[in-house]
PDB file of N, CA and C in Angstrom:
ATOM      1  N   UNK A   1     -45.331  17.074 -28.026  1.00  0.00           N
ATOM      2  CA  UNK A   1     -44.320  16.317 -27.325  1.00  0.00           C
ATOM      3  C   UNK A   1     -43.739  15.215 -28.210  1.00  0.00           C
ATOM      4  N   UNK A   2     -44.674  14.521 -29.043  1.00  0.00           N
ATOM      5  CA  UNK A   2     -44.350  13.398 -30.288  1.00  0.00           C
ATOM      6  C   UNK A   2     -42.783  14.001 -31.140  1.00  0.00           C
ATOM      7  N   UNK A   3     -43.593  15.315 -31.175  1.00  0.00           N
ATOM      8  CA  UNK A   3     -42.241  15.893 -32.542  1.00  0.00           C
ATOM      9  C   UNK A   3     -40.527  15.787 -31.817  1.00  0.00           C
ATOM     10  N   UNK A   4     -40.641  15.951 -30.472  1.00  0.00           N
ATOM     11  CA  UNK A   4     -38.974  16.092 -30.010  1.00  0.00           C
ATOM     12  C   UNK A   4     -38.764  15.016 -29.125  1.00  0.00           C
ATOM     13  N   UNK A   5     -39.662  13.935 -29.567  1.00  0.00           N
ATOM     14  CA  UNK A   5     -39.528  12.529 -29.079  1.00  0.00           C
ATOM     15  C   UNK A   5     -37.766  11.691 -29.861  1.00  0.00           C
ATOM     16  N   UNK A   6     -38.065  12.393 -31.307  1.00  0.00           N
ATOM     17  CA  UNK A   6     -36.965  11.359 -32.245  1.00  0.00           C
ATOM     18  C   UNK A   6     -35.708  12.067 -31.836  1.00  0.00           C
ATOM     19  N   UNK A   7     -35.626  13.973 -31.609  1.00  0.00           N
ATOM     20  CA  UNK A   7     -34.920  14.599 -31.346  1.00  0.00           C
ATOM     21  C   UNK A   7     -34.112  14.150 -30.172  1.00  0.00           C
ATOM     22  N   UNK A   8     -34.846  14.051 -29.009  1.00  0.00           N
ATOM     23  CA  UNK A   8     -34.369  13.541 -27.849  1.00  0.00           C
ATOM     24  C   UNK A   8     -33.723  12.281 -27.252  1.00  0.00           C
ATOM     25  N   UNK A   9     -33.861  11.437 -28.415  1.00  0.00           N
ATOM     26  CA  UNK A   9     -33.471  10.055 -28.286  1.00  0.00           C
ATOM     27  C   UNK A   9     -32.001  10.061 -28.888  1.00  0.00           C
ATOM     28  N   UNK A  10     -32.256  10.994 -30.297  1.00  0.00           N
ATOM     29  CA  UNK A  10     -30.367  10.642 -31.239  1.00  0.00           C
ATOM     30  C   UNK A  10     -29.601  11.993 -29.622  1.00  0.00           C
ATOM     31  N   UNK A  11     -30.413  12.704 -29.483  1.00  0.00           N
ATOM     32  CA  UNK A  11     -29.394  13.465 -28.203  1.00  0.00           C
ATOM     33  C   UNK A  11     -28.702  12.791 -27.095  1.00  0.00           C
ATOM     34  N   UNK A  12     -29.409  12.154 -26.672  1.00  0.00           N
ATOM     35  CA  UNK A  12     -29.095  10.752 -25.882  1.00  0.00           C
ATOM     36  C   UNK A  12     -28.183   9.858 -26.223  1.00  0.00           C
ATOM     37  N   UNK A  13     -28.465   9.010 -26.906  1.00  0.00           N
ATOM     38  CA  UNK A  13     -27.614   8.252 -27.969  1.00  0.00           C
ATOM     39  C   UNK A  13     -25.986   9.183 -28.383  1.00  0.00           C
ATOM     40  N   UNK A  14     -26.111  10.557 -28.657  1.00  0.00           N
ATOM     41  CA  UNK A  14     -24.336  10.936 -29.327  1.00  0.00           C
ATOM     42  C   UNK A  14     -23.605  11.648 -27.877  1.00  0.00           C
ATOM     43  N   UNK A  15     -24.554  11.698 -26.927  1.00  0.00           N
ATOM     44  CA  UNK A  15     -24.234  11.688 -25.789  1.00  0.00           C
ATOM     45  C   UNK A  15     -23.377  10.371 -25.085  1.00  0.00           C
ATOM     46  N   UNK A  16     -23.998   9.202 -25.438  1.00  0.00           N
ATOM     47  CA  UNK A  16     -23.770   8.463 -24.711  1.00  0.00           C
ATOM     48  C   UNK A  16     -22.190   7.391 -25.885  1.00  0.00           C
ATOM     49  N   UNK A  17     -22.160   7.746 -26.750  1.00  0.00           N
ATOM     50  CA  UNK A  17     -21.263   7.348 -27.687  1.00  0.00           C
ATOM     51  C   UNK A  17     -20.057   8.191 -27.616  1.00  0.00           C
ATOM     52  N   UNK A  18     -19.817   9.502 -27.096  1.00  0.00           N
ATOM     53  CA  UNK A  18     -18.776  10.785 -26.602  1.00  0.00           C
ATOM     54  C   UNK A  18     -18.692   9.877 -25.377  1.00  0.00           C
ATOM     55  N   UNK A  19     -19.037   9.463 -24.826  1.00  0.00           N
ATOM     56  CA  UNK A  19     -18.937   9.374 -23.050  1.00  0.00           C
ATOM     57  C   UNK A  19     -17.741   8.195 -23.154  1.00  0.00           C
ATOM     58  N   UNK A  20     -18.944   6.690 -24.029  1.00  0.00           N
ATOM     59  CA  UNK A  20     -18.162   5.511 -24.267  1.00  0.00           C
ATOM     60  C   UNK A  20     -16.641   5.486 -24.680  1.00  0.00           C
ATOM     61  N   UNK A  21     -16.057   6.987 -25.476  1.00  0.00           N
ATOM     62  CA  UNK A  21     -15.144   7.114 -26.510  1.00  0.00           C
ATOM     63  C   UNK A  21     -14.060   7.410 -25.446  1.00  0.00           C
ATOM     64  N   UNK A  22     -14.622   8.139 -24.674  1.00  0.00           N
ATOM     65  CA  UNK A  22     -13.389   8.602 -23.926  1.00  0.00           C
ATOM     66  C   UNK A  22     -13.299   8.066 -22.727  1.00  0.00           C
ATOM     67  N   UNK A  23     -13.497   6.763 -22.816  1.00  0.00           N
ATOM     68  CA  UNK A  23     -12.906   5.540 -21.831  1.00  0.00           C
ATOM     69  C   UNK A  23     -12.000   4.497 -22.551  1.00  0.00           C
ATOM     70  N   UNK A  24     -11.381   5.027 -23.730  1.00  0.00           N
ATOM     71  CA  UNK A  24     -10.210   4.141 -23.898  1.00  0.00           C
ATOM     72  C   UNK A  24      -8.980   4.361 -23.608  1.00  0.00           C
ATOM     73  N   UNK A  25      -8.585   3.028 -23.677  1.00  0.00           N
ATOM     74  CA  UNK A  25      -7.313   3.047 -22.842  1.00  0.00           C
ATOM     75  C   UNK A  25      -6.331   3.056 -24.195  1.00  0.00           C
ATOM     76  N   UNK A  26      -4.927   3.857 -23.445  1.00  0.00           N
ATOM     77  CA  UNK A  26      -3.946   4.200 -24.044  1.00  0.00           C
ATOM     78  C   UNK A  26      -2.964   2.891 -23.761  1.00  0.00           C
ATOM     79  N   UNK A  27      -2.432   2.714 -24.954  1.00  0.00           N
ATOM     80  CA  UNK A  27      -0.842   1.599 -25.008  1.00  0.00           C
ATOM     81  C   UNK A  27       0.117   1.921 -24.181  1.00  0.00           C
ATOM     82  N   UNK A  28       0.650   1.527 -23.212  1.00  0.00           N
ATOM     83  CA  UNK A  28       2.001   1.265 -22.239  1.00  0.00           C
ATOM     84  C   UNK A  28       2.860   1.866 -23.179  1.00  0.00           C
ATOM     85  N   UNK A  29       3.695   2.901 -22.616  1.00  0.00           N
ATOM     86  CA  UNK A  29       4.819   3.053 -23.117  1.00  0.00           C
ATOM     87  C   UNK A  29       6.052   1.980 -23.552  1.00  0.00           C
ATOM     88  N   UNK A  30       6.472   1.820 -24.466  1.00  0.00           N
ATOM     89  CA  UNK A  30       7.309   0.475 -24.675  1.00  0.00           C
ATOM     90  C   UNK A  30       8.276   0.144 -23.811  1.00  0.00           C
ATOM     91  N   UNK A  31       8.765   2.048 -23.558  1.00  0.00           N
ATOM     92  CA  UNK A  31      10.287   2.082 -23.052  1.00  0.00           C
ATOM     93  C   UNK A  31      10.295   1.473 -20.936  1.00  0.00           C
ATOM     94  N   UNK A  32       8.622   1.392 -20.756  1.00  0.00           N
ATOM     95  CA  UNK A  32       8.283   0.887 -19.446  1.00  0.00           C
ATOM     96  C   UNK A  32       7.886  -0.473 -19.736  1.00  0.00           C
ATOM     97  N   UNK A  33       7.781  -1.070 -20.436  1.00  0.00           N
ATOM     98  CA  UNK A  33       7.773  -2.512 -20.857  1.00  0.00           C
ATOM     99  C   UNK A  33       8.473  -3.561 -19.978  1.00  0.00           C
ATOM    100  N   UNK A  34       8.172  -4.533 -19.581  1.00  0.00           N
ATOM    101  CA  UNK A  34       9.387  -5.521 -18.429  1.00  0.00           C
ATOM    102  C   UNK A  34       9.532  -6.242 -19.393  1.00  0.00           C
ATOM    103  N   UNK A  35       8.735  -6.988 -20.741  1.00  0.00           N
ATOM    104  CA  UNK A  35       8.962  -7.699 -21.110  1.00  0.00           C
ATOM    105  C   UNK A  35      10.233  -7.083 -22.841  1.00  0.00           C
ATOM    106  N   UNK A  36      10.662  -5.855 -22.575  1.00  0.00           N
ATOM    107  CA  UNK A  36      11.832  -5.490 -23.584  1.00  0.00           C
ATOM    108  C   UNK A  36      12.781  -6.372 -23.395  1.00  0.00           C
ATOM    109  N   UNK A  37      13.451  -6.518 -24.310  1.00  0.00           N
ATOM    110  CA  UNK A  37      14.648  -7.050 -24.198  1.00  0.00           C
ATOM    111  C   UNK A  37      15.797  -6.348 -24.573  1.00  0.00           C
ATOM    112  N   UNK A  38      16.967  -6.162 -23.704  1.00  0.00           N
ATOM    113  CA  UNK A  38      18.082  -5.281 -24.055  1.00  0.00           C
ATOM    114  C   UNK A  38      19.726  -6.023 -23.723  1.00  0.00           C
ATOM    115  N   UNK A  39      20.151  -5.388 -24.418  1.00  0.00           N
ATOM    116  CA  UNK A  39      21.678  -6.322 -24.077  1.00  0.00           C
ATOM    117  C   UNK A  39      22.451  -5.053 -22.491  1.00  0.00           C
ATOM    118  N   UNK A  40      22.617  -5.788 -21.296  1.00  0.00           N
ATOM    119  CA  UNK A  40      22.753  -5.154 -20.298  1.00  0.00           C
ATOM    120  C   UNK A  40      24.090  -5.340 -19.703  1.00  0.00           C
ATOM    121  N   UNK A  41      24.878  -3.894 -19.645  1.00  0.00           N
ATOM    122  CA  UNK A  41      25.941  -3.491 -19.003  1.00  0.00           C
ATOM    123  C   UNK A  41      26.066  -3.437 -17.921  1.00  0.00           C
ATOM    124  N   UNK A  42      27.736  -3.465 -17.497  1.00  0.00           N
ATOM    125  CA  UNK A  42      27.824  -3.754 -16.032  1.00  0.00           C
ATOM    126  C   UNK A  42      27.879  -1.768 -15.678  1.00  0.00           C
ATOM    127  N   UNK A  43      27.530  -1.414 -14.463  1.00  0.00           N
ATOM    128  CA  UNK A  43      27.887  -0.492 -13.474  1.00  0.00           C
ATOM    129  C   UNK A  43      28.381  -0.233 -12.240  1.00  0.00           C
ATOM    130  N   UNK A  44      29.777   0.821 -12.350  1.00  0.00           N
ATOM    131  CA  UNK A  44      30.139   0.860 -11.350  1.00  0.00           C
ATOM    132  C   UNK A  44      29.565   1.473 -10.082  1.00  0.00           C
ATOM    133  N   UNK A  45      29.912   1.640  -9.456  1.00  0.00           N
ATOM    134  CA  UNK A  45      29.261   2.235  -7.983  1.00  0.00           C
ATOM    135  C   UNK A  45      29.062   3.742  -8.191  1.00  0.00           C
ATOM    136  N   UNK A  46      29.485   4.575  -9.037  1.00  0.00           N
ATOM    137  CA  UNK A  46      29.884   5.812  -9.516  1.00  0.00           C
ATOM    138  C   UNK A  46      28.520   6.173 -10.422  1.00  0.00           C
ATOM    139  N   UNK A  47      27.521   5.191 -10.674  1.00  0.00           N
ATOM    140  CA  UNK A  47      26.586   5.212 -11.840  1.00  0.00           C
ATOM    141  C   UNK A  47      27.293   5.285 -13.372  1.00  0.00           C
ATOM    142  N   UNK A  48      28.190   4.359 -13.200  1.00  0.00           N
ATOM    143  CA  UNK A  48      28.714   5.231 -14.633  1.00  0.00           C
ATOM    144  C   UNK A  48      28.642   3.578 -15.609  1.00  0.00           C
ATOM    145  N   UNK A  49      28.750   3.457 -16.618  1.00  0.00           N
ATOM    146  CA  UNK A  49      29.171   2.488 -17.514  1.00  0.00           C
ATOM    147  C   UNK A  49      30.530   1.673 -16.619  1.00  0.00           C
ATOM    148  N   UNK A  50      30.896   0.597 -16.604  1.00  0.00           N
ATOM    149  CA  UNK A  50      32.529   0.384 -16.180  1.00  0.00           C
ATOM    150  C   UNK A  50      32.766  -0.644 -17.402  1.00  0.00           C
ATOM    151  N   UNK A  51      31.975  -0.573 -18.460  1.00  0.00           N
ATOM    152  CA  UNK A  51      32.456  -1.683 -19.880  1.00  0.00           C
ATOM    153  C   UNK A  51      31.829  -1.673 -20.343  1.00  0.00           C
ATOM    154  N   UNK A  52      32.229  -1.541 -21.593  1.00  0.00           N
ATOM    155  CA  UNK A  52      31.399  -1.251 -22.654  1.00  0.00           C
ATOM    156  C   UNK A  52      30.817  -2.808 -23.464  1.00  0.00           C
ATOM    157  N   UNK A  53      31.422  -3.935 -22.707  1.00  0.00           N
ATOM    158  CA  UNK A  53      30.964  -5.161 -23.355  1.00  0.00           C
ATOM    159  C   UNK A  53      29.613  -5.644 -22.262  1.00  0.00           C
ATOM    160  N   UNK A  54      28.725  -6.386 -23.038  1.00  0.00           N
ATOM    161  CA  UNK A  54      27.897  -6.400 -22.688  1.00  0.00           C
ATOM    162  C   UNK A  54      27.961  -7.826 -21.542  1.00  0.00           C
ATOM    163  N   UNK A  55      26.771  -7.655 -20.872  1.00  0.00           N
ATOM    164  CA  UNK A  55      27.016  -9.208 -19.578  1.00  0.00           C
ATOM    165  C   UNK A  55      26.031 -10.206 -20.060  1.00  0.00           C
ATOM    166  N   UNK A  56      25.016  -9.636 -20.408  1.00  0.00           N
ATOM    167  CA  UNK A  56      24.030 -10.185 -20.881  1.00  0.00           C
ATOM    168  C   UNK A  56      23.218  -9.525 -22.281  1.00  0.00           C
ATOM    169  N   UNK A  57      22.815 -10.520 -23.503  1.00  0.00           N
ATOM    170  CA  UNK A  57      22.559 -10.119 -24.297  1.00  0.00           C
ATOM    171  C   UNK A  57      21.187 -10.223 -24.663  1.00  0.00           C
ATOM    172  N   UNK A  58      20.098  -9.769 -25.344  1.00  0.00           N
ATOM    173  CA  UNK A  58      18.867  -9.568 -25.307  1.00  0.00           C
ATOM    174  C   UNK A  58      18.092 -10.325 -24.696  1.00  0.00           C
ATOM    175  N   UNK A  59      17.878 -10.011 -23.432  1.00  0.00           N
ATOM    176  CA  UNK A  59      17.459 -10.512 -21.820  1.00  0.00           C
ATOM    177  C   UNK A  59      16.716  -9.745 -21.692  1.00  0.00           C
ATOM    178  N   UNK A  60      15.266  -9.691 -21.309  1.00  0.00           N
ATOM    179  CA  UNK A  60      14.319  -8.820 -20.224  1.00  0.00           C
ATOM    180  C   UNK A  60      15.045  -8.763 -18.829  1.00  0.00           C
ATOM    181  N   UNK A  61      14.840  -7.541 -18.164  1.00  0.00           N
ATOM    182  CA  UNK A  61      14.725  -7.710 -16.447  1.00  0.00           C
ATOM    183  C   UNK A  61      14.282  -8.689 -16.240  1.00  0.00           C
ATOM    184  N   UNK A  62      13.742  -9.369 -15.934  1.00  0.00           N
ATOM    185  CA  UNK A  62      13.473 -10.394 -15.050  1.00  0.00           C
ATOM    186  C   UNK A  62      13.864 -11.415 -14.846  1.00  0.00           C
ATOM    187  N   UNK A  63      14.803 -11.955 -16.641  1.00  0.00           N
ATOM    188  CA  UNK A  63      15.421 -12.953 -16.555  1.00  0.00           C
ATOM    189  C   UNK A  63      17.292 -12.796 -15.968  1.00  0.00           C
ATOM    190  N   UNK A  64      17.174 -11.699 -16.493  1.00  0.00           N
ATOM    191  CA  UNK A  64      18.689 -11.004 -15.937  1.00  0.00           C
ATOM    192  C   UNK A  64      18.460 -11.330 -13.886  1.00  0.00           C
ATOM    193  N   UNK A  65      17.754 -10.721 -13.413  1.00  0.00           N
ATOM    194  CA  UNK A  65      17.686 -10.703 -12.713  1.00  0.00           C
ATOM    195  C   UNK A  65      17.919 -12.128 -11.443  1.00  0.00           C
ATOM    196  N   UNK A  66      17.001 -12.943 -12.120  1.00  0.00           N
ATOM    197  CA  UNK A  66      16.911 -14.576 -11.930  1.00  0.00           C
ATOM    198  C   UNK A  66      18.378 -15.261 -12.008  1.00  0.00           C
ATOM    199  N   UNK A  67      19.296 -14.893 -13.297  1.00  0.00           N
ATOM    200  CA  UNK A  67      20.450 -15.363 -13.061  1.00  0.00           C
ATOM    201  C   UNK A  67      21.822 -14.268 -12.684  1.00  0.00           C
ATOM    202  N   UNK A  68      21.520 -13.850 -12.275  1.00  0.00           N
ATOM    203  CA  UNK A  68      22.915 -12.750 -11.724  1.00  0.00           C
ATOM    204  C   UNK A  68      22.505 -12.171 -10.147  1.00  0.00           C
ATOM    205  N   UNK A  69      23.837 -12.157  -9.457  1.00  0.00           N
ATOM    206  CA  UNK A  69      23.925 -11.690  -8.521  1.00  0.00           C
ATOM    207  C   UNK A  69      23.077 -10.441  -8.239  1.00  0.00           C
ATOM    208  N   UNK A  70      23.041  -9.567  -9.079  1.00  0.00           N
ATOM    209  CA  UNK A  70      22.237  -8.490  -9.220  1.00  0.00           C
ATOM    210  C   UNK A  70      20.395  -8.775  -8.811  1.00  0.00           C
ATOM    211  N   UNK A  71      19.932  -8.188  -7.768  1.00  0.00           N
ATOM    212  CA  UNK A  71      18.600  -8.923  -7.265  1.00  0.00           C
ATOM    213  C   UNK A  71      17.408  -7.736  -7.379  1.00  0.00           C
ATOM    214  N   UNK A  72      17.983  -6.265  -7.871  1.00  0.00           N
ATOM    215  CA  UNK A  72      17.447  -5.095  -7.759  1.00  0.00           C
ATOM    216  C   UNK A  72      16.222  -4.685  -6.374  1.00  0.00           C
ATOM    217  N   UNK A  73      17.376  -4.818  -5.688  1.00  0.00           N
ATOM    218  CA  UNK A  73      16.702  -4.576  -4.191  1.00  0.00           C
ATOM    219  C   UNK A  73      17.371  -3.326  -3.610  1.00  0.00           C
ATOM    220  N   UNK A  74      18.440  -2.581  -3.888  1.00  0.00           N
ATOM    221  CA  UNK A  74      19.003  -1.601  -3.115  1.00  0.00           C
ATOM    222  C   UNK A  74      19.843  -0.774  -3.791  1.00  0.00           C
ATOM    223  N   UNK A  75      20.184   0.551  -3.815  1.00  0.00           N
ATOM    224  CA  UNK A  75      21.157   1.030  -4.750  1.00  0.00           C
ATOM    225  C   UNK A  75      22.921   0.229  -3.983  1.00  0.00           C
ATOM    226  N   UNK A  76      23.466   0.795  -5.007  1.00  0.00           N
ATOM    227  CA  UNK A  76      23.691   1.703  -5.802  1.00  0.00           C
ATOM    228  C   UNK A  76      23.388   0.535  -7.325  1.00  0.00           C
ATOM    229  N   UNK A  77      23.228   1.122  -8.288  1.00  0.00           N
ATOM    230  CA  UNK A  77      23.037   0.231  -9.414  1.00  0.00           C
ATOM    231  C   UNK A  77      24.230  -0.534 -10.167  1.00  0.00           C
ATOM    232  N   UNK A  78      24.185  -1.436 -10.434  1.00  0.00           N
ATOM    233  CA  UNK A  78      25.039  -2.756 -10.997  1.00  0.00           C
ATOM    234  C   UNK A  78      24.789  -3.094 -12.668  1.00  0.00           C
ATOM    235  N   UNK A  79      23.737  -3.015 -12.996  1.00  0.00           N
ATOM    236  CA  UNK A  79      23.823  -2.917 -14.825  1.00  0.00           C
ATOM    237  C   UNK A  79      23.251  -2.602 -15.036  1.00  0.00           C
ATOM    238  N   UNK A  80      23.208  -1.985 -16.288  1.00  0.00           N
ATOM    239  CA  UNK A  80      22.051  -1.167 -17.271  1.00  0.00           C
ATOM    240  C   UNK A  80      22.131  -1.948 -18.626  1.00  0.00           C
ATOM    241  N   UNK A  81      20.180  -1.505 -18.765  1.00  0.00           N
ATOM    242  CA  UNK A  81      19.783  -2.599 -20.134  1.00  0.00           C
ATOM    243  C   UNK A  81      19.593  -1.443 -21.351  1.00  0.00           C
ATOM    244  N   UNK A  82      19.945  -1.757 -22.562  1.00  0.00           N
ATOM    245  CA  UNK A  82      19.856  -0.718 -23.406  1.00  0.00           C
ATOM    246  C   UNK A  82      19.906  -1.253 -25.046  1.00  0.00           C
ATOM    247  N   UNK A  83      19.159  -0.950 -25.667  1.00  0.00           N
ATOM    248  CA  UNK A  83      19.749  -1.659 -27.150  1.00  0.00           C
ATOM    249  C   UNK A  83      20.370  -0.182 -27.961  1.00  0.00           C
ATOM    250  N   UNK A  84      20.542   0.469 -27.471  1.00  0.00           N
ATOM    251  CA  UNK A  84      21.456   1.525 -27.886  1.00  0.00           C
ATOM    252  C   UNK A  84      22.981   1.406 -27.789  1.00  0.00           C
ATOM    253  N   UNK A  85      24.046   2.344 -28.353  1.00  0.00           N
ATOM    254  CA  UNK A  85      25.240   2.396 -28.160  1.00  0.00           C
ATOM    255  C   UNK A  85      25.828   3.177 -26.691  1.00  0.00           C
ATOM    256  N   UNK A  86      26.603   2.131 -25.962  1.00  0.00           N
ATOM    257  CA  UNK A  86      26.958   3.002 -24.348  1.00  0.00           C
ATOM    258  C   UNK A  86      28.406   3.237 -25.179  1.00  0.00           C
ATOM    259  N   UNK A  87      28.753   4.224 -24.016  1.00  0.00           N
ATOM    260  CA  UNK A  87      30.301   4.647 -24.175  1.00  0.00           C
ATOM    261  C   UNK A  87      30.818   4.481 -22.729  1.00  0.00           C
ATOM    262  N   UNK A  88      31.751   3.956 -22.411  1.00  0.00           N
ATOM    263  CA  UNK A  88      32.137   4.077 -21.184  1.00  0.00           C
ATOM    264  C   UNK A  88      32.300   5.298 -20.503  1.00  0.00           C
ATOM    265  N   UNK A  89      32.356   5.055 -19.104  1.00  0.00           N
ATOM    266  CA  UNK A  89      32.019   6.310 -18.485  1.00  0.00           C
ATOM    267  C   UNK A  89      30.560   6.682 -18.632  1.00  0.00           C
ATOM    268  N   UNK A  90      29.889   6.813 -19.300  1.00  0.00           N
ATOM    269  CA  UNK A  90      28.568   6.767 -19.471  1.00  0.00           C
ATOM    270  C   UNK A  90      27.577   6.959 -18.434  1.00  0.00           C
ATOM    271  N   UNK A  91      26.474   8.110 -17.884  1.00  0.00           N
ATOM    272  CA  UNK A  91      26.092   8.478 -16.985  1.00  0.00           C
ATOM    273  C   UNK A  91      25.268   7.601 -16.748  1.00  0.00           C
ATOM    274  N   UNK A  92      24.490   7.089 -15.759  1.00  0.00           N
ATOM    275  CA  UNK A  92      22.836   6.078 -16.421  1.00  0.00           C
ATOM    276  C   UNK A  92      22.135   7.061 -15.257  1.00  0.00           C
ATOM    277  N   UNK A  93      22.279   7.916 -14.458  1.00  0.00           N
ATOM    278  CA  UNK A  93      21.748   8.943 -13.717  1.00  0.00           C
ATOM    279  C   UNK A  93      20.248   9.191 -14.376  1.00  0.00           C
ATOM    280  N   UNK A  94      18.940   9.010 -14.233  1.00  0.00           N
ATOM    281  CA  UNK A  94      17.785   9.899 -14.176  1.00  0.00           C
ATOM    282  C   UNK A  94      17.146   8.758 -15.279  1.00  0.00           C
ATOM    283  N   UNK A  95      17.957   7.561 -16.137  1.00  0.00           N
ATOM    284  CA  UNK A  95      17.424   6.430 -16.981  1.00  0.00           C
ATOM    285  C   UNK A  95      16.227   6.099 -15.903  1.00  0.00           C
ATOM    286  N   UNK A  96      15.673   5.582 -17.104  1.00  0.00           N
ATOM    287  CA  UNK A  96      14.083   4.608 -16.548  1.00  0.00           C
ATOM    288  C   UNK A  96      14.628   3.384 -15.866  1.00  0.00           C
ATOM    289  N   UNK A  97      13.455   3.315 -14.753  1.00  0.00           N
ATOM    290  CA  UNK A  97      13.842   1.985 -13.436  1.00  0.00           C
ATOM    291  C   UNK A  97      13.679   0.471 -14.489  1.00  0.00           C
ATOM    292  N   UNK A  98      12.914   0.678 -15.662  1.00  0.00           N
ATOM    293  CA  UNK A  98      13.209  -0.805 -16.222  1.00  0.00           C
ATOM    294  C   UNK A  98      14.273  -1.199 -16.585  1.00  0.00           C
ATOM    295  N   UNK A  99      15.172  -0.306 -17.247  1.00  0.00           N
ATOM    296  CA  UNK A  99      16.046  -0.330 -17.269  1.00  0.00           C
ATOM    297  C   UNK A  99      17.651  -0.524 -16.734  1.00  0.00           C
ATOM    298  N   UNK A 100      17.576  -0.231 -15.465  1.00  0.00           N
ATOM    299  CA  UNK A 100      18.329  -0.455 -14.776  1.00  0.00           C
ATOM    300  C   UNK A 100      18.257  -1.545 -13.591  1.00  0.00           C
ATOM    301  N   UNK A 101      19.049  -2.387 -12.705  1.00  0.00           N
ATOM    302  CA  UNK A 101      19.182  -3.299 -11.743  1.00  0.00           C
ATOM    303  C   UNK A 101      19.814  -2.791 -10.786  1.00  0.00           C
ATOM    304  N   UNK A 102      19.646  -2.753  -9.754  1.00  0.00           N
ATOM    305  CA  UNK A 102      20.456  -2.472  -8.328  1.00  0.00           C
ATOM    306  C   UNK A 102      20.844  -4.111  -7.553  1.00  0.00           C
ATOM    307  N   UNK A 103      22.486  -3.497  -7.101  1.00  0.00           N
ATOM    308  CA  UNK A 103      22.779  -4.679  -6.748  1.00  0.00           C
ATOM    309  C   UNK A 103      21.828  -5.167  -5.531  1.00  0.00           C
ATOM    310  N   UNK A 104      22.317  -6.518  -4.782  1.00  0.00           N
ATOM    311  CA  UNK A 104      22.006  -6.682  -3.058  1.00  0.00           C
ATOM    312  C   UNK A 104      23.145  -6.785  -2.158  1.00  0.00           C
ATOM    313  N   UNK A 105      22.949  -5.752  -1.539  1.00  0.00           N
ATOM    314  CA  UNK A 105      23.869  -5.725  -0.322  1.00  0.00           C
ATOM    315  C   UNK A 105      23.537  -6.864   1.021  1.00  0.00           C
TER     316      UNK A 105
END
């Protein structure tokens, strides 16, 4: 029983080091981030771009939110945040919710 005493212990042990390993946690996607900052366009009722100039410039949601009419409580949506190039007309249909603000009716 002595001899598969040492055996039985490292079995234990790489057992229990596999187990520990696969309880880590994965990094937040960036693009779900609240604290991004993006320069954010206005939207018309249509979901579409209605200007291509920006309302606010590298702002998180939350601070956008705090100063603009925009309260993201209800559709239809009112601006979109993006550090990419919009084109007017521009769909924002199926974009990520950080990204976007809904006005308040």
């Amino acid at each position: 029983m002595k001899k598969y005493l040492f055996g039985t212990i490292a079995a234990f042990l790489a057992v229990g080091f596999v187990l520990l390993q696969s309880f880590k946690t994965e990094p937040k996607n960036a693009s779900q981030n609240l604290q991004t900052t993006y320069d954010w366009y206005p939207v018309g009722a249509d979901n579409k771009i209605s200007s291509t100039t920006a309302v606010y410039n590298d702002m998180v949601k939350g601070d956008v939110i705090s100063v603009d009419a925009c309260k993201d409580q209800v559709l239809p949506n009112c601006l979109f945040g993006t550090n990419g190039t919009v084109t007017l007309g521009q769909d924002i249909s199926g974009q990520p919710a950080s990204q976007r603000i809904r006005q308040q009716n």
